[in-house]
N, C-alpha and C. Protein backbone atom coordinates (compact mmCIF):
# COMPACT_ATOMS: atom_id res chain seq x y z
N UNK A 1 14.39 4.33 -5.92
CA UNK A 1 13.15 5.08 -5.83
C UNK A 1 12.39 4.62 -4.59
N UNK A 2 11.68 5.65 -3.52
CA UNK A 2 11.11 5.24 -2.66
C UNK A 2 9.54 4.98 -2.93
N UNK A 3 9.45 3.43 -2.13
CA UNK A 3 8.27 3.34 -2.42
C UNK A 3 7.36 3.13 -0.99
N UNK A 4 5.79 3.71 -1.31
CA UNK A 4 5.01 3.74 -0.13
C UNK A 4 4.89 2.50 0.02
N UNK A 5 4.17 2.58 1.62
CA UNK A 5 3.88 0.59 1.60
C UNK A 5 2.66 0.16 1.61
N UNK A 6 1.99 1.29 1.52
CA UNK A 6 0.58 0.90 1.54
C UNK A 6 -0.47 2.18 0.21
N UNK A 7 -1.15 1.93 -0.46
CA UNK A 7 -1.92 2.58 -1.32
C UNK A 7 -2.93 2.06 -0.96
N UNK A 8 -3.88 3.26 -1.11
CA UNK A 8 -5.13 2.64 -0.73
C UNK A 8 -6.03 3.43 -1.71
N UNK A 9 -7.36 2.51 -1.83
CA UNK A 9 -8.09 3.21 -2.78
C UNK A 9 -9.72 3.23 -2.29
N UNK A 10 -10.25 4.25 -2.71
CA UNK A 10 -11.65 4.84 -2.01
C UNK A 10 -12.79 4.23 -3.39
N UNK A 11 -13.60 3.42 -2.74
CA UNK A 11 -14.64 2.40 -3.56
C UNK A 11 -15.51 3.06 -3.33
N UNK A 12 -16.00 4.46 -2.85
CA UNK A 12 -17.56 4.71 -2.28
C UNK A 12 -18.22 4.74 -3.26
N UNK A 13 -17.91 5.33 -4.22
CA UNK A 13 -19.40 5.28 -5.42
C UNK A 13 -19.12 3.84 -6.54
N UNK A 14 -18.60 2.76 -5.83
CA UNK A 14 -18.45 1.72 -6.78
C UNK A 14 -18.09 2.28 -8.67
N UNK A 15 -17.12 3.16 -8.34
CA UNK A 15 -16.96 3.35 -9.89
C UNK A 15 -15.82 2.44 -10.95
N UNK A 16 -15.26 1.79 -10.14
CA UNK A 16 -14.43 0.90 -10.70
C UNK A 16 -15.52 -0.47 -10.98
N UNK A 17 -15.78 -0.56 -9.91
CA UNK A 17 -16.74 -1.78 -10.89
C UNK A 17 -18.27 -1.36 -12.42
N UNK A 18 -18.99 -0.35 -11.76
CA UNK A 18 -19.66 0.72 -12.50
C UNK A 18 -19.09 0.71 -13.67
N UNK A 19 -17.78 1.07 -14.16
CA UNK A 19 -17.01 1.80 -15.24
C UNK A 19 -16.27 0.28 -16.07
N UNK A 20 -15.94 -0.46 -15.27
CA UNK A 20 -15.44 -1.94 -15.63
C UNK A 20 -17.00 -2.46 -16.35
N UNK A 21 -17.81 -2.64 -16.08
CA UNK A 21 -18.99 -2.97 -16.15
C UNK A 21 -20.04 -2.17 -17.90
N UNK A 22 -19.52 -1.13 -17.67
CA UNK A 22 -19.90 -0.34 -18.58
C UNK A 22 -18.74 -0.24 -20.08
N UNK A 23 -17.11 -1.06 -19.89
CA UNK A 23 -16.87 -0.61 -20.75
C UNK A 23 -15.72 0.23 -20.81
N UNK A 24 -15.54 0.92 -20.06
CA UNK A 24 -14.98 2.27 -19.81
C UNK A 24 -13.08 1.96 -20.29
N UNK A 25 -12.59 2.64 -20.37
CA UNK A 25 -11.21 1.98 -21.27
C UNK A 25 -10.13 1.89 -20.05
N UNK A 26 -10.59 2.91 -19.40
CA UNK A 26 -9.42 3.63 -18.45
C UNK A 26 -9.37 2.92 -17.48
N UNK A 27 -10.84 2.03 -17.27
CA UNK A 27 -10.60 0.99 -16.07
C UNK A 27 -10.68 -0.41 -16.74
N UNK A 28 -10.16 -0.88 -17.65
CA UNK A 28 -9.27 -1.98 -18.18
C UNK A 28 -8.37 -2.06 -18.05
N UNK A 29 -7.38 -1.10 -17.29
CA UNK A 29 -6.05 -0.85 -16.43
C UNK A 29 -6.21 -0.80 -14.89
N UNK A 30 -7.25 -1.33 -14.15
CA UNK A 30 -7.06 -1.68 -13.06
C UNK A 30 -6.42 -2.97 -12.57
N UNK A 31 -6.67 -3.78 -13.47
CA UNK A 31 -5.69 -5.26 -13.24
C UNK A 31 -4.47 -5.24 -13.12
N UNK A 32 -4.01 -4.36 -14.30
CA UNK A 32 -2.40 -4.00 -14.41
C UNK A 32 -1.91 -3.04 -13.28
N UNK A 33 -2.81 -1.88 -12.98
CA UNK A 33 -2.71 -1.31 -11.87
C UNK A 33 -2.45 -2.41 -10.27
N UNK A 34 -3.16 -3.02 -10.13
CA UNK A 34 -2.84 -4.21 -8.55
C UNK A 34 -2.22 -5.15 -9.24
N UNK A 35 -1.67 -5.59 -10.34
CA UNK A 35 -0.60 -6.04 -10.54
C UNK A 35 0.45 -5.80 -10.10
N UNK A 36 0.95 -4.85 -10.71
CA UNK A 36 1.83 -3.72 -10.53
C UNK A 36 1.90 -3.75 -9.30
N UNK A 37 1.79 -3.77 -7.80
CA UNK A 37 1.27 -3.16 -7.07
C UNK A 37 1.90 -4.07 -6.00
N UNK A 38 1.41 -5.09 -6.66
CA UNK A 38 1.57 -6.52 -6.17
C UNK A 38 2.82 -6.83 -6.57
N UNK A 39 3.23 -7.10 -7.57
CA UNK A 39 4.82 -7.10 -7.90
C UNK A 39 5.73 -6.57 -6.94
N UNK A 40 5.34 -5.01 -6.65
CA UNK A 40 6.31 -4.15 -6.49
C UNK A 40 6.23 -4.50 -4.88
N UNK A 41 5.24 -5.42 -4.02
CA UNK A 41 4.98 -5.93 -2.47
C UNK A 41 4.71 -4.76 -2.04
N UNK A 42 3.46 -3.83 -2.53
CA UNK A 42 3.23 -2.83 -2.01
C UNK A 42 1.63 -3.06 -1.39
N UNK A 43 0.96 -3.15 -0.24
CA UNK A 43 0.17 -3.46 0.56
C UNK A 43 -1.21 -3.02 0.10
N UNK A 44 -2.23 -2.95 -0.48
CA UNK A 44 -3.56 -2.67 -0.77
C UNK A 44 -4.44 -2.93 -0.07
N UNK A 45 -5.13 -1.30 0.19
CA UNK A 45 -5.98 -1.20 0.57
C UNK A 45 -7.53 -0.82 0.20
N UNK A 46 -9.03 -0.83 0.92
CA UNK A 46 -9.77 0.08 0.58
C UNK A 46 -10.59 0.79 1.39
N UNK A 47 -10.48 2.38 1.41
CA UNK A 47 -10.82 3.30 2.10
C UNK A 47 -11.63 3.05 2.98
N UNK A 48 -10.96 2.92 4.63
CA UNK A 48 -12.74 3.34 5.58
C UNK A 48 -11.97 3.59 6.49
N UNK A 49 -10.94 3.44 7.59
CA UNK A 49 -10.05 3.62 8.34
C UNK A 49 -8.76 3.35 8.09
N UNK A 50 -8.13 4.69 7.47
CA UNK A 50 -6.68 4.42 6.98
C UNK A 50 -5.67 4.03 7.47
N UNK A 51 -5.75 4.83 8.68
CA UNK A 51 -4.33 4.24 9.59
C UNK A 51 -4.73 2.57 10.42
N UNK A 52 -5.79 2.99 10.76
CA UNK A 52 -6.17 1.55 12.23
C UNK A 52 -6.02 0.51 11.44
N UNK A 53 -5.05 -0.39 12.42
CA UNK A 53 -4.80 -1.52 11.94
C UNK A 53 -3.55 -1.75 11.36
N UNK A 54 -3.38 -0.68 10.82
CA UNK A 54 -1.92 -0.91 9.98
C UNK A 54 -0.64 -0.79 10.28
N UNK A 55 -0.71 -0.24 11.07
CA UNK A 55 0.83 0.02 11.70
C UNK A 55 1.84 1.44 11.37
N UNK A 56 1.04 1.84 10.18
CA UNK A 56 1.65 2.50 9.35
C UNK A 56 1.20 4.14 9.36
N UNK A 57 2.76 5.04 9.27
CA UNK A 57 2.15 6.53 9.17
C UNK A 57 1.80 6.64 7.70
N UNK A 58 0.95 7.90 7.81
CA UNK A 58 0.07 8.57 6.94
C UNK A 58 1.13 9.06 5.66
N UNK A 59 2.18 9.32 6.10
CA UNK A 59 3.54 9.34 5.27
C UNK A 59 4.29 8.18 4.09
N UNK A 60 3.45 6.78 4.60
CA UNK A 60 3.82 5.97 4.23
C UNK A 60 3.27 5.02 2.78
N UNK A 61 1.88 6.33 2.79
CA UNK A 61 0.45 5.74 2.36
C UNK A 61 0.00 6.97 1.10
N UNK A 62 -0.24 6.13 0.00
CA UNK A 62 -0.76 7.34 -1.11
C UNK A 62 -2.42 6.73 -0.87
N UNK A 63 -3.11 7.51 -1.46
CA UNK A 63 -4.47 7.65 -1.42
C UNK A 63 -4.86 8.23 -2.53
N UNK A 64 -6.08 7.14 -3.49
CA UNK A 64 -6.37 7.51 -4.59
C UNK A 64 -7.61 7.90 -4.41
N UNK A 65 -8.51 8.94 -4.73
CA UNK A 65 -9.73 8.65 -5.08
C UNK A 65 -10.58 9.61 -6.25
N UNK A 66 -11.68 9.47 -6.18
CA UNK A 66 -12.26 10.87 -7.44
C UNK A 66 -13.38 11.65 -7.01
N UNK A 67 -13.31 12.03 -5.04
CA UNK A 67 -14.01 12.86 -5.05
C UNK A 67 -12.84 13.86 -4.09
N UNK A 68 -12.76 14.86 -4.74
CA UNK A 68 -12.05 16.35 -4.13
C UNK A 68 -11.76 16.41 -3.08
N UNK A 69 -13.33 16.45 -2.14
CA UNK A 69 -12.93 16.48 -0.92
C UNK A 69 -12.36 15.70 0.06
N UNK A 70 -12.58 14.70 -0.29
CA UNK A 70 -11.97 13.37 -0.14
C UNK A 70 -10.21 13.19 0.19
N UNK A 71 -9.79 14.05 -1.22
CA UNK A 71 -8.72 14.12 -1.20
C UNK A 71 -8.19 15.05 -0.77
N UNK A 72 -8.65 16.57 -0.53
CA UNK A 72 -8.67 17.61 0.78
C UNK A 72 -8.04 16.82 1.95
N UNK A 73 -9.31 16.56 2.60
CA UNK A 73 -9.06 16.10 3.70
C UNK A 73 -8.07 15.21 4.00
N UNK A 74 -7.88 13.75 3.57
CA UNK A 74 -6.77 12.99 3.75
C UNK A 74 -5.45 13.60 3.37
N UNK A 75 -5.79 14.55 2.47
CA UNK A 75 -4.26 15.49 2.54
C UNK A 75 -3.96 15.72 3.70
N UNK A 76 -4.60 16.12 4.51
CA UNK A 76 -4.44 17.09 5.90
C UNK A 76 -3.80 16.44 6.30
N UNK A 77 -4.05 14.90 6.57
CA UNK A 77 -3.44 13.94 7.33
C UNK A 77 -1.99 14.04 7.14
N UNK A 78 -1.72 14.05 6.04
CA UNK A 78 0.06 13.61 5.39
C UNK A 78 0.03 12.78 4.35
N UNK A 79 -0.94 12.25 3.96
CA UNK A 79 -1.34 11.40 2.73
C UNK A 79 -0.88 11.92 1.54
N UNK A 80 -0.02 11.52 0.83
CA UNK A 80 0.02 11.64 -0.76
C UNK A 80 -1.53 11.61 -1.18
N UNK A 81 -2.31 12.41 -1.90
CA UNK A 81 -3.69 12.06 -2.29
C UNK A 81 -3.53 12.22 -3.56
N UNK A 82 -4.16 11.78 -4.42
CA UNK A 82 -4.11 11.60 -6.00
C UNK A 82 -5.68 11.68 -6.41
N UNK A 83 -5.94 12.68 -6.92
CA UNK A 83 -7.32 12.64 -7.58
C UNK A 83 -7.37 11.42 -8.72
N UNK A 84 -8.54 10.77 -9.02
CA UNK A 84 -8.84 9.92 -9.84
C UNK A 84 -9.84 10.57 -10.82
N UNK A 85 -9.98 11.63 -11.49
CA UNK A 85 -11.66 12.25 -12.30
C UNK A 85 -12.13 10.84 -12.93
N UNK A 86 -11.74 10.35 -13.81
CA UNK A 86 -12.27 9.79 -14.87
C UNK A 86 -11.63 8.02 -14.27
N UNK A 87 -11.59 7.14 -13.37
CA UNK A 87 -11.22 5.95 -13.15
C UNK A 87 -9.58 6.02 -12.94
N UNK A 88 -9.09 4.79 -12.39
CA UNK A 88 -7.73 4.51 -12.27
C UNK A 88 -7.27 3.95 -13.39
N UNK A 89 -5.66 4.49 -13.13
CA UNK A 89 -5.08 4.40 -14.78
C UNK A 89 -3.62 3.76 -14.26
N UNK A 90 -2.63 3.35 -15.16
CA UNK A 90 -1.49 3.09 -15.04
C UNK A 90 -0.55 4.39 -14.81
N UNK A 91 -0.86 5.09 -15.58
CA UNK A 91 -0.50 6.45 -15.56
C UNK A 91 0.04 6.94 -14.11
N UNK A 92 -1.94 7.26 -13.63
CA UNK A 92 -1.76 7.93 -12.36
C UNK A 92 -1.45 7.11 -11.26
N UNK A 93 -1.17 5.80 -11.23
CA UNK A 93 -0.22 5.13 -10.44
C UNK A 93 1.18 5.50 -10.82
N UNK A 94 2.05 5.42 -11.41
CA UNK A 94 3.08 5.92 -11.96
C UNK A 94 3.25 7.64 -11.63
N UNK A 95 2.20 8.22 -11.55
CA UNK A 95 2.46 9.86 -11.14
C UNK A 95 2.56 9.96 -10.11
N UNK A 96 1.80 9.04 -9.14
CA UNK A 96 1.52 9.07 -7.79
C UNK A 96 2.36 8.04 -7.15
N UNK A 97 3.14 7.10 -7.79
CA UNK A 97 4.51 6.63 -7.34
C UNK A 97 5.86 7.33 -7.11
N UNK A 98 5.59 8.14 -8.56
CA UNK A 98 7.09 9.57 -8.61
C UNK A 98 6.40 10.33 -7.83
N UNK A 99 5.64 10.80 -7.21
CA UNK A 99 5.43 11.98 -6.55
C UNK A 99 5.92 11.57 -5.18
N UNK A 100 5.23 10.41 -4.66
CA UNK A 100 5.68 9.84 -3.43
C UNK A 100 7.13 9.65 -3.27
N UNK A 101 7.60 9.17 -4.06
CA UNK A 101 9.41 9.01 -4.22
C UNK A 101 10.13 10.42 -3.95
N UNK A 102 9.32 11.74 -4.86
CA UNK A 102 10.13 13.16 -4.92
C UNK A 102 9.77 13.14 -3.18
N UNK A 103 8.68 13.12 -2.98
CA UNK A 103 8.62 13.61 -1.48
C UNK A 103 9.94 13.04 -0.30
N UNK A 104 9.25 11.77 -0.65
CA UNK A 104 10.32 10.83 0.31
C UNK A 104 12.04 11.42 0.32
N UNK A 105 12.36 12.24 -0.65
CA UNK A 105 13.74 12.36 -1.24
C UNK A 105 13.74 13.85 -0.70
N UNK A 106 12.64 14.29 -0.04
CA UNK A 106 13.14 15.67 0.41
C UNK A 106 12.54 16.48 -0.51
N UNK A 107 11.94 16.44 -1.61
CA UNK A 107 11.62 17.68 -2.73
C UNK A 107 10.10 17.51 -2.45
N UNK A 108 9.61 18.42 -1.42
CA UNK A 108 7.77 18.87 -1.33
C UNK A 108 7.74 19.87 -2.56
């Protein structure tokens, strides 16, 4: 299975800490999420200049976040983008790992 080398994730409205803070269930799986992540020697990031610095194409890189346009736009780029509505999950790491893999394999 192909994996990206870099994921990166968009903090602007602090909702992972917000939602950690409050309780929230879905982000009691962010640990396991950069676990995971980390295991797998996959590079973490957080959103402000995606490419600079990294070395890396836009091809190489999923992008999580939970505002729309957000994820519009960095689509444009070549970014795998993954909406987040409701916090990060194990799940949508896992959807947004197979999706990146189908791509990588030729199936847009």
């Amino acid at each position: 299975m192909a994996k990206p080398k870099l994921v990166v994730f968009d903090l602007g409205r602090a909702r992972w800490r917000t939602a950690r803070a409050a309780g929230c269930a879905c982000n009691r799986e962010v640990g396991a999420v950069m676990e995971r992540l980390r295991q797998d020697g996959i590079l973490i990031a957080v959103a402000s200049r995606l490419k600079d610095g990294t070395g890396l194409q836009y091809n190489q890189m999923i992008f999580f976040d939970d505002e729309e346009r957000n994820i519009l736009e960095v689509g444009k780029l070549g970014v795998l983008s993954v909406l987040v509505p409701r916090g990060m999950t194990v799940k949508l790491l896992d959807d947004g790992l197979a999706e990146f893999s189908r791509r990588a394999a030729g199936g847009r």
